[in-house]
N, C-alpha and C. Protein backbone atom coordinates (compact mmCIF):
# COMPACT_ATOMS: atom_id res chain seq x y z
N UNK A 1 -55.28 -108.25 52.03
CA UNK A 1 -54.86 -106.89 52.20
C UNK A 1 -54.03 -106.47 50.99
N UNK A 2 -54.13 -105.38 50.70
CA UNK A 2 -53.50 -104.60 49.28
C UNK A 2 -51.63 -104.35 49.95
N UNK A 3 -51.12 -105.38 48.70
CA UNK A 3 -49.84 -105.18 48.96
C UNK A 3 -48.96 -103.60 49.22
N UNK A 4 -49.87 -102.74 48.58
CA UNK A 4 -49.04 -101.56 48.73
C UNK A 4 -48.93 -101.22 50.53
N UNK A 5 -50.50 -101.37 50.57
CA UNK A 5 -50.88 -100.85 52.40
C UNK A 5 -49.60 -101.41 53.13
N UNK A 6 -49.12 -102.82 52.97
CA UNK A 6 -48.59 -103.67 53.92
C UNK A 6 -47.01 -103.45 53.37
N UNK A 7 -46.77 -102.74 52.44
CA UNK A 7 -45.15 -102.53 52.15
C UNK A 7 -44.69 -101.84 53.38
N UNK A 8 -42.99 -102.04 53.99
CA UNK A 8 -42.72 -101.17 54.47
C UNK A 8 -41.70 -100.54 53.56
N UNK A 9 -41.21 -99.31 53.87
CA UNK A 9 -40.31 -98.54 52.77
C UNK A 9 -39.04 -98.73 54.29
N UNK A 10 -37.96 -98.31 54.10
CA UNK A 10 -36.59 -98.42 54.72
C UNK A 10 -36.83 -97.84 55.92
N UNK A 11 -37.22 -96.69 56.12
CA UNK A 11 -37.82 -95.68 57.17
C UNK A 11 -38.66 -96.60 58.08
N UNK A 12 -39.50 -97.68 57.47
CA UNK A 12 -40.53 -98.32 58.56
C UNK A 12 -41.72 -98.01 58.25
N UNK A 13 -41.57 -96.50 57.51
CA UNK A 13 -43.08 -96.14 57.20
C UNK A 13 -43.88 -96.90 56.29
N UNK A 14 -44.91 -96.93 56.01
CA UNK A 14 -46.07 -97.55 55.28
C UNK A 14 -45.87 -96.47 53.70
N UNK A 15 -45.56 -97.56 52.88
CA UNK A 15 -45.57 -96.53 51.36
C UNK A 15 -46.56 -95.50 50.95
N UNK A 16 -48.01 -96.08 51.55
CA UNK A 16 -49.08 -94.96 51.11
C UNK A 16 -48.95 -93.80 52.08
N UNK A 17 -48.29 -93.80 53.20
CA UNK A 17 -48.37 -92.67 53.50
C UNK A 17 -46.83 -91.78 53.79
N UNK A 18 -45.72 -92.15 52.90
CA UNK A 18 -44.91 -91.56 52.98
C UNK A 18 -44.70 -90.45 51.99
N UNK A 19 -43.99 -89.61 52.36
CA UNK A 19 -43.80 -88.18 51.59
C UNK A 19 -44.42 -87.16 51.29
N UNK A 20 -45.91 -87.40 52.00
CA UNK A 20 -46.90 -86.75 51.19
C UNK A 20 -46.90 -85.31 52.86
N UNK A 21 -46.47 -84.15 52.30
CA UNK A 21 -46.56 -83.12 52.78
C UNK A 21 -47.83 -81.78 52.74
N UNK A 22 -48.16 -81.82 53.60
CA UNK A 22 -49.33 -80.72 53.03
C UNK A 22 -49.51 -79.86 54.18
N UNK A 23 -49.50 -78.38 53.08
CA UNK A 23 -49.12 -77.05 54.34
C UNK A 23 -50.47 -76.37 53.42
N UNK A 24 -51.16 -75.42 54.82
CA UNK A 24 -52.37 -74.79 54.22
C UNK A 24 -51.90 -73.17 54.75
N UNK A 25 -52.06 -72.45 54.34
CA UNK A 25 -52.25 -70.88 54.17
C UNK A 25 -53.49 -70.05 54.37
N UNK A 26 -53.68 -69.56 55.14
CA UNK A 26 -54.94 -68.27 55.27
C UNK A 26 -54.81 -67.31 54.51
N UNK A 27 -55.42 -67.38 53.35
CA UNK A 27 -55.27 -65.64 52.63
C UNK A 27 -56.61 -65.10 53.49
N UNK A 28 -55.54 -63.80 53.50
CA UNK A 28 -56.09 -62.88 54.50
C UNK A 28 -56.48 -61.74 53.48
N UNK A 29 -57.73 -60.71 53.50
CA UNK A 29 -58.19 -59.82 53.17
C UNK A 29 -57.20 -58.79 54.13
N UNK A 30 -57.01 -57.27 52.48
CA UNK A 30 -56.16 -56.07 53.16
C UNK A 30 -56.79 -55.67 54.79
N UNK A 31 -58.22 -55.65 55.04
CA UNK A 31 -58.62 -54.96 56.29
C UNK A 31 -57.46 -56.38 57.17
N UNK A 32 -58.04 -57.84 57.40
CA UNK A 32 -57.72 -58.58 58.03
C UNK A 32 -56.32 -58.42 58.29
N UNK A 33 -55.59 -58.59 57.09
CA UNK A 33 -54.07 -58.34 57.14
C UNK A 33 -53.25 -57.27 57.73
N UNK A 34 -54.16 -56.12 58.50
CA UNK A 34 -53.60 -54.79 58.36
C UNK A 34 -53.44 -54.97 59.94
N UNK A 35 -54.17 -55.56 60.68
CA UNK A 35 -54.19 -55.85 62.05
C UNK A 35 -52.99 -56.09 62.63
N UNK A 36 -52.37 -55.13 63.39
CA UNK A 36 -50.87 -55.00 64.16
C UNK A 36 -50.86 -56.74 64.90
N UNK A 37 -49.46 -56.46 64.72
CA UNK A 37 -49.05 -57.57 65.43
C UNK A 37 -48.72 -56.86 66.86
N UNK A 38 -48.97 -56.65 67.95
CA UNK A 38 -49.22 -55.73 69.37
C UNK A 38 -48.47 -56.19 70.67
N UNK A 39 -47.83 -55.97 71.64
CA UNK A 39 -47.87 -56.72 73.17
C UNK A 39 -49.02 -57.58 73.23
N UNK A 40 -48.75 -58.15 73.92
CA UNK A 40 -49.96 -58.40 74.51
C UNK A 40 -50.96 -58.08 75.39
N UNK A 41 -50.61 -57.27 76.34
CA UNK A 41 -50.86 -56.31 77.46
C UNK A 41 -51.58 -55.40 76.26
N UNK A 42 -51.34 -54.63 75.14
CA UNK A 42 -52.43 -53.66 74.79
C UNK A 42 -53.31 -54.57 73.25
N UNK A 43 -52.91 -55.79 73.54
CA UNK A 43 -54.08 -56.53 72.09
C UNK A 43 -55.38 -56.79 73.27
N UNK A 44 -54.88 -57.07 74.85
CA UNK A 44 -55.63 -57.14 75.46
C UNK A 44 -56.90 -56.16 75.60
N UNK A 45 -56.00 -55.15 76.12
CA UNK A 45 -57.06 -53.62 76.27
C UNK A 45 -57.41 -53.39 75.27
N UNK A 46 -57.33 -53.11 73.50
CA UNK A 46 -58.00 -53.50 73.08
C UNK A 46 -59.30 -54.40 72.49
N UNK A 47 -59.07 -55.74 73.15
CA UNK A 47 -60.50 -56.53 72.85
C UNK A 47 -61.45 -55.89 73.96
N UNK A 48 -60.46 -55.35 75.02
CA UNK A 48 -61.63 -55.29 76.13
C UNK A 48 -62.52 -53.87 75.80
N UNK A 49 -61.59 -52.75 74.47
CA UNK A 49 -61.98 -51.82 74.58
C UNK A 49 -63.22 -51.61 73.08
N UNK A 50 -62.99 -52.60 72.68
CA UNK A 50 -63.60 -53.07 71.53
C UNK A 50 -65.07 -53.91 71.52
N UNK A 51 -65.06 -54.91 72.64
CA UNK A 51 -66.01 -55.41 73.63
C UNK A 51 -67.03 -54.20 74.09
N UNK A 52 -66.36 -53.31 74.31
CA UNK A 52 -67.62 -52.11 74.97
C UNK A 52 -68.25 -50.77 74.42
N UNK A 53 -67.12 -50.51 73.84
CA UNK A 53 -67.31 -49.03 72.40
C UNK A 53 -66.50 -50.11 71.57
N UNK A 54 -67.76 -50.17 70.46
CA UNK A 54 -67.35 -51.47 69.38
C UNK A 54 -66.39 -49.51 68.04
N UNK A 55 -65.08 -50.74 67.89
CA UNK A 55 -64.44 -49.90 66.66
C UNK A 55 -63.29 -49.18 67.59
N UNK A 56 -63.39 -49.02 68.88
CA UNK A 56 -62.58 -48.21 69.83
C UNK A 56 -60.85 -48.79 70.16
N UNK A 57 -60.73 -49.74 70.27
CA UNK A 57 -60.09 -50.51 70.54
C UNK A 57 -58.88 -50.97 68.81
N UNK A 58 -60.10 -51.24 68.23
CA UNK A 58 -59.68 -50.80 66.27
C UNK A 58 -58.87 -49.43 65.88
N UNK A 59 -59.36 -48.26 66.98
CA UNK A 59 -58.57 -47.22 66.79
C UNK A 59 -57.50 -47.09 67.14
N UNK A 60 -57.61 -47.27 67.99
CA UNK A 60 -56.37 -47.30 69.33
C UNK A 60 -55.37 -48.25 68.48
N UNK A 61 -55.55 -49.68 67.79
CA UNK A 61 -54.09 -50.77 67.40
C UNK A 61 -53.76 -49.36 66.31
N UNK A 62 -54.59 -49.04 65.61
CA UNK A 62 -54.13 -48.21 64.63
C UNK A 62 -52.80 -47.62 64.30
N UNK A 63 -53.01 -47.01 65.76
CA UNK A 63 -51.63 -46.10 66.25
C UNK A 63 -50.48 -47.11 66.61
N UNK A 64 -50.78 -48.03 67.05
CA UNK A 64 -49.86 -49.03 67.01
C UNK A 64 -48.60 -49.13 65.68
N UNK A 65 -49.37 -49.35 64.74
CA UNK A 65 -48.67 -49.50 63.25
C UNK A 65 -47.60 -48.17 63.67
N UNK A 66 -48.42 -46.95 63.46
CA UNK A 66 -47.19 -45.86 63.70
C UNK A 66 -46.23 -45.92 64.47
N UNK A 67 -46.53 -46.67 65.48
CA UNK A 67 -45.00 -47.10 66.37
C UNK A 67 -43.81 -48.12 66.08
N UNK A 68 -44.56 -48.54 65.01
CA UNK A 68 -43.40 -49.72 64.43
C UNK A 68 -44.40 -51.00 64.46
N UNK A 69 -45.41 -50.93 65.11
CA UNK A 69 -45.94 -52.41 64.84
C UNK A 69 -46.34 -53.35 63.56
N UNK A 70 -45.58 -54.41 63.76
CA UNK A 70 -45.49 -55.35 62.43
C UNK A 70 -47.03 -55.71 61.82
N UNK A 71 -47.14 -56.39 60.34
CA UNK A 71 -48.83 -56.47 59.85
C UNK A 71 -47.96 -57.15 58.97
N UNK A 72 -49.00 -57.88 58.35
CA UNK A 72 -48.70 -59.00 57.64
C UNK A 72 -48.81 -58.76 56.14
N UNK A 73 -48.81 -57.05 55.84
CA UNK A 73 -48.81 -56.43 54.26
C UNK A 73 -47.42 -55.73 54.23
N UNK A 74 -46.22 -56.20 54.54
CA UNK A 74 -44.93 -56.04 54.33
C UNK A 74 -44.80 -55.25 53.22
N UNK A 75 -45.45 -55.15 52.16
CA UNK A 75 -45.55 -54.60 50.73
C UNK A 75 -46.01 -53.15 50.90
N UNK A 76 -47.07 -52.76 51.72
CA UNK A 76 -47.47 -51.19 52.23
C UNK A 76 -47.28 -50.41 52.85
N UNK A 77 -47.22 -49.21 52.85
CA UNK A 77 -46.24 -48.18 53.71
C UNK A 77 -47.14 -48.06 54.73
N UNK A 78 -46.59 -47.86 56.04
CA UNK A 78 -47.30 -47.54 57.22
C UNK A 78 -48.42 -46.62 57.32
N UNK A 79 -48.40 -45.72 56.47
CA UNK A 79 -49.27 -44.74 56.64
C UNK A 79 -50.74 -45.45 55.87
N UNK A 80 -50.80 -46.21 55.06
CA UNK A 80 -51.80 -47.09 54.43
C UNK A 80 -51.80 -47.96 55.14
N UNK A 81 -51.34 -48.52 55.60
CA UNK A 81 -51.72 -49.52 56.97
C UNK A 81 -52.61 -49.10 57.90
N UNK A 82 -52.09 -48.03 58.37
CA UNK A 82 -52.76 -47.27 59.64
C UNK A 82 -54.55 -46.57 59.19
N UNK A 83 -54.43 -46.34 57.65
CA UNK A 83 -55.59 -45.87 57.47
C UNK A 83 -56.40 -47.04 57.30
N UNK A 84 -55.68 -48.28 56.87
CA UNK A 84 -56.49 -49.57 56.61
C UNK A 84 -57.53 -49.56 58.40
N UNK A 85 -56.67 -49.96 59.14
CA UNK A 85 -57.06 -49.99 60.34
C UNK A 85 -57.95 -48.84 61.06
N UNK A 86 -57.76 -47.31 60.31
CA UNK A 86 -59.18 -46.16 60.96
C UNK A 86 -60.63 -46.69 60.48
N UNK A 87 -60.29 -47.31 58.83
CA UNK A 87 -61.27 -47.33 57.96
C UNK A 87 -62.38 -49.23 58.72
N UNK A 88 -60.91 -49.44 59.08
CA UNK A 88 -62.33 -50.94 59.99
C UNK A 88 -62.74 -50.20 61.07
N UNK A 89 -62.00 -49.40 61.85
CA UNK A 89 -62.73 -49.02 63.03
C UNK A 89 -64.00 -48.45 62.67
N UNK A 90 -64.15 -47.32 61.38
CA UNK A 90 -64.95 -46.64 60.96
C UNK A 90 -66.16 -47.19 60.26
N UNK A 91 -66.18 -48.23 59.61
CA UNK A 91 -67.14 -49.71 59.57
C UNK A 91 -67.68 -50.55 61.30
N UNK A 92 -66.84 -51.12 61.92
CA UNK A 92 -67.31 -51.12 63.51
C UNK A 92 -68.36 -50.37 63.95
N UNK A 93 -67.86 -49.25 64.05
CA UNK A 93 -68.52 -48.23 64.38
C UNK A 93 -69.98 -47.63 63.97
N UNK A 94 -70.02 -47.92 62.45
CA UNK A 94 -70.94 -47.71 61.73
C UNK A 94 -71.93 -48.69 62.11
N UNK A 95 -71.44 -49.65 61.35
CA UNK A 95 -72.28 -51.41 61.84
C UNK A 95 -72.81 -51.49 62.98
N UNK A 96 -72.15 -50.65 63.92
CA UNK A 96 -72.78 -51.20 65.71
C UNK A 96 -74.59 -50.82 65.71
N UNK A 97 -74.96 -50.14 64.98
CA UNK A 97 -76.22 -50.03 65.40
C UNK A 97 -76.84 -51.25 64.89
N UNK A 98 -76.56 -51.97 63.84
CA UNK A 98 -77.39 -52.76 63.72
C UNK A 98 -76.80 -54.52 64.32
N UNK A 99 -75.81 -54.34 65.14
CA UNK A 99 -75.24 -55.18 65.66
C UNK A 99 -73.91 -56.02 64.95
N UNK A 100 -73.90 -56.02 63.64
CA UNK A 100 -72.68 -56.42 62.78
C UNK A 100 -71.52 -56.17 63.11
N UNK A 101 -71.70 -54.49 63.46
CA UNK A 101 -70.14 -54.10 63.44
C UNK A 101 -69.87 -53.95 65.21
N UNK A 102 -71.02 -54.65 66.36
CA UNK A 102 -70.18 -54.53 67.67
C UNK A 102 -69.75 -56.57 67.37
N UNK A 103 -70.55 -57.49 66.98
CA UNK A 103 -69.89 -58.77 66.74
C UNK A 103 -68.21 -58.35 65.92
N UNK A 104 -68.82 -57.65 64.94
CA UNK A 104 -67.24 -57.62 63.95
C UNK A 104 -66.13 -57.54 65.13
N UNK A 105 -66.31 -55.96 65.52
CA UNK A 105 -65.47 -55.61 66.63
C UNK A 105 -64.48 -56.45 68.00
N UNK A 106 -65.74 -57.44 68.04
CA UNK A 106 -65.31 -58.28 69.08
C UNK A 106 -64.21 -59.31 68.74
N UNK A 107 -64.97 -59.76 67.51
CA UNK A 107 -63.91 -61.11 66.48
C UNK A 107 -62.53 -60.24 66.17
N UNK A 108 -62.78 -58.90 65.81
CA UNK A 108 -61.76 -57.78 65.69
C UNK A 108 -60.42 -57.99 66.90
N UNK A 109 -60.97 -57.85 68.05
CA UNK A 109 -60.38 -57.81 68.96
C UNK A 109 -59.63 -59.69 69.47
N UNK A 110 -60.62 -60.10 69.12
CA UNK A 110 -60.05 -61.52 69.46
C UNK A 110 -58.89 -61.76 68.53
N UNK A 111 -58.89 -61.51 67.35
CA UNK A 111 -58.02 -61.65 66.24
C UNK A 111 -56.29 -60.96 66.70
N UNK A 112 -56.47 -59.81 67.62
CA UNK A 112 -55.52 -59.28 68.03
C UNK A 112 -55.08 -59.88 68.90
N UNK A 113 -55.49 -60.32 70.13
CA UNK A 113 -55.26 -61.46 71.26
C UNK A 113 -54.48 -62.56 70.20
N UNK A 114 -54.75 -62.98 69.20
CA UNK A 114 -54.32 -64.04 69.04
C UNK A 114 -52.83 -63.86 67.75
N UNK A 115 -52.66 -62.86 67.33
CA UNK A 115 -51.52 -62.40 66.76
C UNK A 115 -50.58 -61.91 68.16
N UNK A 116 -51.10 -61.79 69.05
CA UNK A 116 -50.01 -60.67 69.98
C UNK A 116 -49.50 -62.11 70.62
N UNK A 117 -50.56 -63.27 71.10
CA UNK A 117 -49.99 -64.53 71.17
C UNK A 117 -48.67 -65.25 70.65
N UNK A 118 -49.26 -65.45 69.19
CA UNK A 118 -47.94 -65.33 68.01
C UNK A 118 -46.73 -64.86 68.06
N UNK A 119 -46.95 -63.39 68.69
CA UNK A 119 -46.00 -62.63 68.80
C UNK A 119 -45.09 -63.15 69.63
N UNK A 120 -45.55 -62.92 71.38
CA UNK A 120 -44.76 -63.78 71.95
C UNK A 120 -44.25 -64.97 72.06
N UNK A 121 -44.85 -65.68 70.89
CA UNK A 121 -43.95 -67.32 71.00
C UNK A 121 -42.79 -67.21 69.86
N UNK A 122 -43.03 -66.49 69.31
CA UNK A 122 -41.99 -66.11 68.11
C UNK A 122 -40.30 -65.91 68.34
N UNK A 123 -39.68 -66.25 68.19
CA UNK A 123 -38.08 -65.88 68.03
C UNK A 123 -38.21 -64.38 67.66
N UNK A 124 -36.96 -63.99 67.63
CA UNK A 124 -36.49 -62.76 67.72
C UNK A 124 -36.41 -62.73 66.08
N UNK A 125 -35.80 -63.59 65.53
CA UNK A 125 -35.43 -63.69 64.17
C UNK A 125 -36.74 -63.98 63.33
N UNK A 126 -37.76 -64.56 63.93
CA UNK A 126 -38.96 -64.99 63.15
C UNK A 126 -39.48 -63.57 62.92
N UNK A 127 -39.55 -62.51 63.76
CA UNK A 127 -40.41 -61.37 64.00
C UNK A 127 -39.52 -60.40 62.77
């Protein structure tokens, strides 16, 4: 056996696998990023409203932003946020005839379920 494998370091740990840290990041596209962080109660009614009139539900978080809802482009003023979010609904919408934009819509909506998740496990101070 390779002396390094079988070292222990002070900790107990095994030398080859100490210290080595690794953190991964989602870069997110402006549409992706623009997606309110929501209750959960309306990320809900959204997927459900998004699920049935694809882009509908996309409209509706929209207005969200105008109420204060958080997005993960800290750098852009609300009012470009909010149009980020008409302009996917308005792709959804478009796309639905040929089926792209009612799938988009749906992943759309799931994506919100799962930030509004976030939301509530979050500290007060994290948010």
């Amino acid at each position: 056996m390779d002396q390094k494998d079988t070292e222990m370091n002070e900790k107990g740990v095994s030398s080859s696998t100490s210290g080595v840290v690794v953190q991964v990041r989602e870069k997110k596209g402006a549409l992706r990023a623009a997606i309110p962080y929501m209750p959960f109660p309306v990320a809900v009614l959204c997927l459900f409203l998004n699920t049935f009139v694809p882009g509908l539900g996309t409209f509706i978080s929209a207005f969200t932003v105008l109420c204060g809802a958080r997005t993960d482009l800290p750098d852009r003023h609300m009012c470009c946020v909010f149009w980020l979010n008409i302009a996917a609904a308005f792709i959804q919408i478009i796309t639905a005839i040929v089926m792209v934009g009612w799938i988009m819509s749906i992943f759309w909506g799931m994506d919100m379920v799962i930030l509004a998740s976030y939301r509530e496990q979050a500290t007060p101070q994290q948010l």
